[in-house]
N, C-alpha and C. Protein backbone atom coordinates (compact mmCIF):
# COMPACT_ATOMS: atom_id res chain seq x y z
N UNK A 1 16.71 4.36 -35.69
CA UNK A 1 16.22 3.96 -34.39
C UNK A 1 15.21 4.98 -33.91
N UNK A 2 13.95 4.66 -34.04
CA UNK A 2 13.06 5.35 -33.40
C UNK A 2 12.73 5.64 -32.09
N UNK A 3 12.48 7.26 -31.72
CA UNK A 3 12.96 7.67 -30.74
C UNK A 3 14.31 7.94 -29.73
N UNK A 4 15.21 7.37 -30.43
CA UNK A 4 16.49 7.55 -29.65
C UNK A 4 16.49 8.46 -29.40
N UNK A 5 16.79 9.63 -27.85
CA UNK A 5 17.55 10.67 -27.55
C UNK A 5 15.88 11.35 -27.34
N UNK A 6 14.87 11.52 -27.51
CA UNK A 6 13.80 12.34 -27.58
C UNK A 6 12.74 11.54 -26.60
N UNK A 7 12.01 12.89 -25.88
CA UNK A 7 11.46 12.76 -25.18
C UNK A 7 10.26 11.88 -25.69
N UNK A 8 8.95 11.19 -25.03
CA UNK A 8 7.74 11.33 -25.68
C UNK A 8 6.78 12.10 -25.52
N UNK A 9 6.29 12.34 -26.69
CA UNK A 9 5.34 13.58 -27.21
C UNK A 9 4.26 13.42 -26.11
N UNK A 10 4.21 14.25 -25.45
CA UNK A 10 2.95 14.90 -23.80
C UNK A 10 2.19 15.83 -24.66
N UNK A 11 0.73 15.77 -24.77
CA UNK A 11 -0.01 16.79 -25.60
C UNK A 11 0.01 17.80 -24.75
N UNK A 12 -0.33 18.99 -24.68
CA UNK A 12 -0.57 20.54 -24.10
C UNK A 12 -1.54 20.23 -23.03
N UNK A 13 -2.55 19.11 -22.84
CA UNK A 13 -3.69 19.26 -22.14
C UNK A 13 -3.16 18.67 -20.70
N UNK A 14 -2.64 17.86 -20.88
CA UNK A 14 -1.87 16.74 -20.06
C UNK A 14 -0.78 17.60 -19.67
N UNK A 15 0.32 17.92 -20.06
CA UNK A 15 1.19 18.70 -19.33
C UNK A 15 0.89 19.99 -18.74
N UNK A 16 -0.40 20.49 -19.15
CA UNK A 16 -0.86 21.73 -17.87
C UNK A 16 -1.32 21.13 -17.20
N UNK A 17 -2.29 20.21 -17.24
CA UNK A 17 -2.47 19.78 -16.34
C UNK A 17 -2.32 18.51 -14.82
N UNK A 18 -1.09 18.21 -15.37
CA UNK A 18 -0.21 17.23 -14.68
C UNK A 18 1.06 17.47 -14.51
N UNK A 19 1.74 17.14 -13.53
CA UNK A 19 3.32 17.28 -12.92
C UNK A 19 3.49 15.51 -12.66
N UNK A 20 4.66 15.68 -12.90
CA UNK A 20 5.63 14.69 -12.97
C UNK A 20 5.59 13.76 -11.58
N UNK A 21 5.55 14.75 -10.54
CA UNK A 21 5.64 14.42 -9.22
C UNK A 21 4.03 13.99 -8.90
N UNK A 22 3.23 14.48 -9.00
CA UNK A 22 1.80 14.87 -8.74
C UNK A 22 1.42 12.90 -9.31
N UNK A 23 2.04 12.54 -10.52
CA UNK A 23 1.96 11.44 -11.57
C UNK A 23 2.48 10.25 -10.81
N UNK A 24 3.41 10.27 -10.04
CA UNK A 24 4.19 9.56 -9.19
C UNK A 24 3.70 9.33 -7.79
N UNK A 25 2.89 10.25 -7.50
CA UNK A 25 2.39 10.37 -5.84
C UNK A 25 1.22 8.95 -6.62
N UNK A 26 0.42 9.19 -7.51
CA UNK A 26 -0.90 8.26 -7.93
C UNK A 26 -0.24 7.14 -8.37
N UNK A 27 0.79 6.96 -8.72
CA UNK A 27 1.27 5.64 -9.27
C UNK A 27 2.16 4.85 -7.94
N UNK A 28 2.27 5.38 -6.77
CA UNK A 28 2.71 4.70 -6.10
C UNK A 28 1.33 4.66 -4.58
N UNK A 29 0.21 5.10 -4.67
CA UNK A 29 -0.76 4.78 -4.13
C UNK A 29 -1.40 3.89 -4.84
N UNK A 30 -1.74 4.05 -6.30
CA UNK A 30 -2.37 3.22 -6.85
C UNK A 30 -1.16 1.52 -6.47
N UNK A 31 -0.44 1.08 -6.43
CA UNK A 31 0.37 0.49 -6.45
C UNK A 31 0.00 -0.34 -5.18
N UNK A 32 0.24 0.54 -4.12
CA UNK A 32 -0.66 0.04 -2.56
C UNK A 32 -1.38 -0.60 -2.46
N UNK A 33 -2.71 0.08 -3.30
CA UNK A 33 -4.07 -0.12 -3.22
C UNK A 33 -4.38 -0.95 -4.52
N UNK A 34 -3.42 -1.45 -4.73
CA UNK A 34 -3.70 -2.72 -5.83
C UNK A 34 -3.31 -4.51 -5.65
N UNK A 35 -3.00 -4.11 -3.77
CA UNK A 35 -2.40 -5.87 -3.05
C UNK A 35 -3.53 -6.07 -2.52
N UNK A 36 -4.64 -6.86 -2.87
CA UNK A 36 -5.05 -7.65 -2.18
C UNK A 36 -4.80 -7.79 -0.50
N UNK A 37 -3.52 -8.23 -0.23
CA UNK A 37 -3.43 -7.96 1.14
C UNK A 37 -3.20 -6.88 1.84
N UNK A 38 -2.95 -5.90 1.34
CA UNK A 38 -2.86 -4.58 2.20
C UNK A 38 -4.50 -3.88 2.53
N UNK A 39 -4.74 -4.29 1.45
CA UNK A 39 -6.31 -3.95 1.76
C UNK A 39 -6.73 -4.19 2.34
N UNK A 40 -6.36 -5.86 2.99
CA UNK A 40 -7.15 -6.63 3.87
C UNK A 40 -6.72 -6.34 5.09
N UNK A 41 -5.13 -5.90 5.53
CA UNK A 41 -4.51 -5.05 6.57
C UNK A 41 -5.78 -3.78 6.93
N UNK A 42 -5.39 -3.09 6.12
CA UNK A 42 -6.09 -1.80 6.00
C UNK A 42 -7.92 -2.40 6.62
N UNK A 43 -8.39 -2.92 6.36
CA UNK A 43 -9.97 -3.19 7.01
C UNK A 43 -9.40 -3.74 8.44
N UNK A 44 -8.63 -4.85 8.81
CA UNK A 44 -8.29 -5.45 10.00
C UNK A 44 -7.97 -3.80 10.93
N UNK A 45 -7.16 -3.06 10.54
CA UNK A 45 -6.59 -2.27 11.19
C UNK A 45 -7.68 -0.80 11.69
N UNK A 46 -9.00 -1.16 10.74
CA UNK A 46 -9.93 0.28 11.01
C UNK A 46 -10.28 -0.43 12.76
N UNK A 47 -10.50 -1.75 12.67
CA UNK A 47 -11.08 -2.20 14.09
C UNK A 47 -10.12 -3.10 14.60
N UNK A 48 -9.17 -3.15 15.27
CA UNK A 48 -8.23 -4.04 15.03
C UNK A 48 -8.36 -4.93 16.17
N UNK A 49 -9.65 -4.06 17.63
CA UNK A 49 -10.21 -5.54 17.98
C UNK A 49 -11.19 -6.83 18.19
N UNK A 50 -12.05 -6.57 16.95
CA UNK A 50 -12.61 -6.99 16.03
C UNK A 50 -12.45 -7.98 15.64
N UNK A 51 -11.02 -7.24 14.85
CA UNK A 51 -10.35 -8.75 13.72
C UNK A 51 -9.50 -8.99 14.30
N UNK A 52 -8.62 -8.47 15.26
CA UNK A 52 -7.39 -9.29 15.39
C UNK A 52 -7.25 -9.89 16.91
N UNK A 53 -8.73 -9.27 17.40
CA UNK A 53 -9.14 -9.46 18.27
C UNK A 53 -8.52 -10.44 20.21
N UNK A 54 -9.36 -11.13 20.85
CA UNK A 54 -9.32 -11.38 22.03
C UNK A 54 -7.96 -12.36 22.03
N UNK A 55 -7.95 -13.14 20.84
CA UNK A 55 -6.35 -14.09 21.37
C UNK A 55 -5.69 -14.01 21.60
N UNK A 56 -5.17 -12.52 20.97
CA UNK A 56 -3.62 -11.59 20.80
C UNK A 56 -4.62 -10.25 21.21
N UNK A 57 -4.73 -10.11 22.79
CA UNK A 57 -5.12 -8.61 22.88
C UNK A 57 -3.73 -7.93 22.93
N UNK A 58 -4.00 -6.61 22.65
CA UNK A 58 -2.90 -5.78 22.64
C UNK A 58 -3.30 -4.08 23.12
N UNK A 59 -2.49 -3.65 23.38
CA UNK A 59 -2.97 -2.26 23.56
C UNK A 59 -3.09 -1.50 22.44
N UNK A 60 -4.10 -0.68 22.32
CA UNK A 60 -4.52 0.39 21.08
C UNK A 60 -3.08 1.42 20.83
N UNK A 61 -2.52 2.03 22.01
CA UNK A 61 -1.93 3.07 22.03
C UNK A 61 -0.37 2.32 21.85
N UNK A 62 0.13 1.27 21.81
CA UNK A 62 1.09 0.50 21.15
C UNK A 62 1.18 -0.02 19.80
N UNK A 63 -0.41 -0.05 19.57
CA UNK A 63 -0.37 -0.51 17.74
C UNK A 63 -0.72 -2.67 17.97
N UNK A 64 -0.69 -2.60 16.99
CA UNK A 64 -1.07 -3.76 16.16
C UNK A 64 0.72 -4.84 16.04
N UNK A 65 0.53 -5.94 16.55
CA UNK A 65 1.91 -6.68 16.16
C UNK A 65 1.98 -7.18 15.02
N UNK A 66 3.07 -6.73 13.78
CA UNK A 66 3.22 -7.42 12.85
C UNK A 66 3.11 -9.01 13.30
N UNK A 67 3.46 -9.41 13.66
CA UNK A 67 3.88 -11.10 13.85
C UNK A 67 1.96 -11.57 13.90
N UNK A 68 1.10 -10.56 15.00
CA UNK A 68 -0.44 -11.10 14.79
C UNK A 68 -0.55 -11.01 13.40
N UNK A 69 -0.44 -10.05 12.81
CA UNK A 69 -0.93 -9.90 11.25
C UNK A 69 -0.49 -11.10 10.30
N UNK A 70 0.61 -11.08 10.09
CA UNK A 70 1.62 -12.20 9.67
C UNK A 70 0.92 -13.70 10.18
N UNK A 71 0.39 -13.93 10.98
CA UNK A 71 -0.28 -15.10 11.54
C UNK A 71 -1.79 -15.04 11.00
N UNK A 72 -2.67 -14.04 10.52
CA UNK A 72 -3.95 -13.73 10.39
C UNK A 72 -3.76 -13.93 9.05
N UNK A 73 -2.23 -13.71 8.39
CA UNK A 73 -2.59 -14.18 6.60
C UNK A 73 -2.13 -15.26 6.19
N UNK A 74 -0.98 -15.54 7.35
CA UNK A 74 -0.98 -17.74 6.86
C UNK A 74 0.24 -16.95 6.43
N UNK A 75 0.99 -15.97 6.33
CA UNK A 75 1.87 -15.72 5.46
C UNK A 75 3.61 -15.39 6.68
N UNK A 76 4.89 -15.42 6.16
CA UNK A 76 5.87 -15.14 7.27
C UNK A 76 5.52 -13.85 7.45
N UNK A 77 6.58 -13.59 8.99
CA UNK A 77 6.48 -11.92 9.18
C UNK A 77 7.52 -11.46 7.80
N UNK A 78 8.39 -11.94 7.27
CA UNK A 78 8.89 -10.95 6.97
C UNK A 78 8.45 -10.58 5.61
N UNK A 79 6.96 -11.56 4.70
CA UNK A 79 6.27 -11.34 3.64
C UNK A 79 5.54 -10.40 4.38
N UNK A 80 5.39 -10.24 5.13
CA UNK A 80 3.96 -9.11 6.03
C UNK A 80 4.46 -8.20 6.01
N UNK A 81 5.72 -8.00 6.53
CA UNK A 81 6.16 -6.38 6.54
C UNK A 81 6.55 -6.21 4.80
N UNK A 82 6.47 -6.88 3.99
CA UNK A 82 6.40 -5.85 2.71
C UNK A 82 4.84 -5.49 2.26
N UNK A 83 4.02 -5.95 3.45
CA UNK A 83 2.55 -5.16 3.03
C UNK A 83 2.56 -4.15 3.79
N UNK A 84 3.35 -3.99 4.70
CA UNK A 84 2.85 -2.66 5.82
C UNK A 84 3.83 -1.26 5.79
């Protein structure tokens, strides 16, 4: 059985210059920044009254209502809050 019990072989270049943790911080941003809809959160939210604008005003210093967002993607709130 190949490989049983043994690590896999990390060349010298890669393990000086990478941590485990450091590997994990990029694989769970990259992860983020690979939904389609969070992205589209993420632009709504640089101007949020703009896009999410005059129908649903809201106050800046309260934030943004999931439930507007959730309505702006056709999608439920509770698919929305696994983008946010």
């Amino acid at each position: 059985m190949h490989g049983m019990g043994r690590e896999p072989t990390v060349s010298p270049t890669i393990r000086r210059c990478a941590n485990l943790e450091s590997i994990q911080e990029l694989l769970i941003k990259a992860a983020a920044l690979s939904s389609a809809r969070r992205l589209q959160i993420l632009e709504w939210l640089k101007a949020p009254h703009q896009h999410l604008g005059p129908d649903e005003p809201f106050e800046e210093r309260e934030g943004v209502c999931g439930l507007c967002i959730s309505e702006k993607l056709g999608i439920s709130p509770a698919t929305a809050s696994l983008h946010l």
